[in-house]
C-alpha atoms as a PDB file:
ATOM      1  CA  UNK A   1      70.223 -87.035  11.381  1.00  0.00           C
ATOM      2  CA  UNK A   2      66.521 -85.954  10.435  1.00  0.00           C
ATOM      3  CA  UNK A   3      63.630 -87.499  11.955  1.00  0.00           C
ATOM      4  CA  UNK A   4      61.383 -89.092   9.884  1.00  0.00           C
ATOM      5  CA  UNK A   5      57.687 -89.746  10.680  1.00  0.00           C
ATOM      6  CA  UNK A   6      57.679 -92.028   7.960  1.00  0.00           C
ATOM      7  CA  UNK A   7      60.178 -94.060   8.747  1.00  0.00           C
ATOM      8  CA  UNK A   8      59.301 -94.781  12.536  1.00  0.00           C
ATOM      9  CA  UNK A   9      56.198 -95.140  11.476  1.00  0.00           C
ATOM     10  CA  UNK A  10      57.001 -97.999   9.938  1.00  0.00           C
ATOM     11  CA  UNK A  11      58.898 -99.202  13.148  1.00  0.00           C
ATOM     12  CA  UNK A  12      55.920 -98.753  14.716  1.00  0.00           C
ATOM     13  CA  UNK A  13      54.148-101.056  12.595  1.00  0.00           C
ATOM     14  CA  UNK A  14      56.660-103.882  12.599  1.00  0.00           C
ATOM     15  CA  UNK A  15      56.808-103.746  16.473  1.00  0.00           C
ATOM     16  CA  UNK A  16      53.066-103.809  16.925  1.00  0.00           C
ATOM     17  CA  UNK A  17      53.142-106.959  14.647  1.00  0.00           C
ATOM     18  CA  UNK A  18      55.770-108.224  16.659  1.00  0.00           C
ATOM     19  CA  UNK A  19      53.252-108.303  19.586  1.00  0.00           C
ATOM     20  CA  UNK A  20      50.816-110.320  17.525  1.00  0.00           C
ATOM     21  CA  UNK A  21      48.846-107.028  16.541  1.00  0.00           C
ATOM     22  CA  UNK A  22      46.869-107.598  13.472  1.00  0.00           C
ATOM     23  CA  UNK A  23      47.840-105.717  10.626  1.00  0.00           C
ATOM     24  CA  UNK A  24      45.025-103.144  10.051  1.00  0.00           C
ATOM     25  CA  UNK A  25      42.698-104.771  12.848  1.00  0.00           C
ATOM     26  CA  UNK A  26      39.796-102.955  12.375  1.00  0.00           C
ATOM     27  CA  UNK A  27      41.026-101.059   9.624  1.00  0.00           C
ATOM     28  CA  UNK A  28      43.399 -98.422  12.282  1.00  0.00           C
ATOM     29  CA  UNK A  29      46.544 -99.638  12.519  1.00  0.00           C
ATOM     30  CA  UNK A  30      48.327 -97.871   9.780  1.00  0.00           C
ATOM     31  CA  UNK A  31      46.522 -94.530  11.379  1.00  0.00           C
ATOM     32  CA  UNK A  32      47.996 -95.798  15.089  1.00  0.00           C
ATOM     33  CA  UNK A  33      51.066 -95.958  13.884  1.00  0.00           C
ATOM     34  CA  UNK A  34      50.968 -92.838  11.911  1.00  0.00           C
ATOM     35  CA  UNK A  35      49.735 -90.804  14.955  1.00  0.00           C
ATOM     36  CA  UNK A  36      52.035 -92.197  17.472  1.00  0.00           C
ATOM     37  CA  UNK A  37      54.870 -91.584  14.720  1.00  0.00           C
ATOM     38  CA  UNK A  38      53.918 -88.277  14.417  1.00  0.00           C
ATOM     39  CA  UNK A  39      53.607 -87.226  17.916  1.00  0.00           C
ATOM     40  CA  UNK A  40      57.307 -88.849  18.862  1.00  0.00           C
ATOM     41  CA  UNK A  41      58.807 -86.486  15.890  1.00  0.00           C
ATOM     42  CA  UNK A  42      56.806 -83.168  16.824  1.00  0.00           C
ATOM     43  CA  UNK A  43      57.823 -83.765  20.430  1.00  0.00           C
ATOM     44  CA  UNK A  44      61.626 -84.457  19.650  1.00  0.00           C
ATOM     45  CA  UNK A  45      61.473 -81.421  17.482  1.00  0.00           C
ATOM     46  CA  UNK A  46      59.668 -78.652  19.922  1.00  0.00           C
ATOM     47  CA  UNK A  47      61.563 -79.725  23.030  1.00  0.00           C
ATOM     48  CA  UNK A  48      64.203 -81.533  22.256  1.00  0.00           C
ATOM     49  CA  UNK A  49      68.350 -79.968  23.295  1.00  0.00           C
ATOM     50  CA  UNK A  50      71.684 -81.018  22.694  1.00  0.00           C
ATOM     51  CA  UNK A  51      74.766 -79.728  23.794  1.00  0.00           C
ATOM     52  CA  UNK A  52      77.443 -79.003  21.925  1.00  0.00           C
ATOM     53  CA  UNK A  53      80.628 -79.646  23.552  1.00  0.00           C
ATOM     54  CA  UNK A  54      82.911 -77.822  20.679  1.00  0.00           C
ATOM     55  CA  UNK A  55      83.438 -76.750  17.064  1.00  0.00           C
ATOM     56  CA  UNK A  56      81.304 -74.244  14.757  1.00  0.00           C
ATOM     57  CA  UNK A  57      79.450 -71.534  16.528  1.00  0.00           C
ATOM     58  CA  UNK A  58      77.919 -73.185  19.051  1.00  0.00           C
ATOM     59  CA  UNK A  59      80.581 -74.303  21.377  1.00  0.00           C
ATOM     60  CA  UNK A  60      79.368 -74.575  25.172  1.00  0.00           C
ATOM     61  CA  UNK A  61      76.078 -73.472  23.962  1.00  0.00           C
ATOM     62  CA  UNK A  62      72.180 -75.690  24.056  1.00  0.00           C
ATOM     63  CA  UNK A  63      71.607 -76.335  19.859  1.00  0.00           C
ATOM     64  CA  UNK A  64      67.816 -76.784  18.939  1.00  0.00           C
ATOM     65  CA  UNK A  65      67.194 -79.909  17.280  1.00  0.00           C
ATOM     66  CA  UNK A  66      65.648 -79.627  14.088  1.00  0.00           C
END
């Protein structure tokens, strides 16, 4: 599964409105949600493991998310 900035940022959006946060209060919502969006994925993708418990060439081995 890819990560998509895009697409949690628009979870972002929907949960902040959820907590009665005015869409584009002040004009910075969209750019809220964009930045926390973007942070989540770069931080998944720099440090983020799995292991792989079998199959292909990685079997036993930590995999890199990408």
């Amino acid at each position: 599964m890819a990560l998509s900035s895009s697409k949690l940022k628009g979870m972002i959006e929907n949960n902040l409105r959820s907590f009665d946060f005015a869409a584009n209060e002040h004009g910075r919502m969209n750019e809220l949600a964009e930045a926390i969006a973007k942070a989540v994925v770069e931080h998944i993708t720099a440090d983020g493991q799995v292991i792989v418990i079998g199959g292909g060439d990685y079997g036993g081995e930590n995999a890199k998310i990408k």
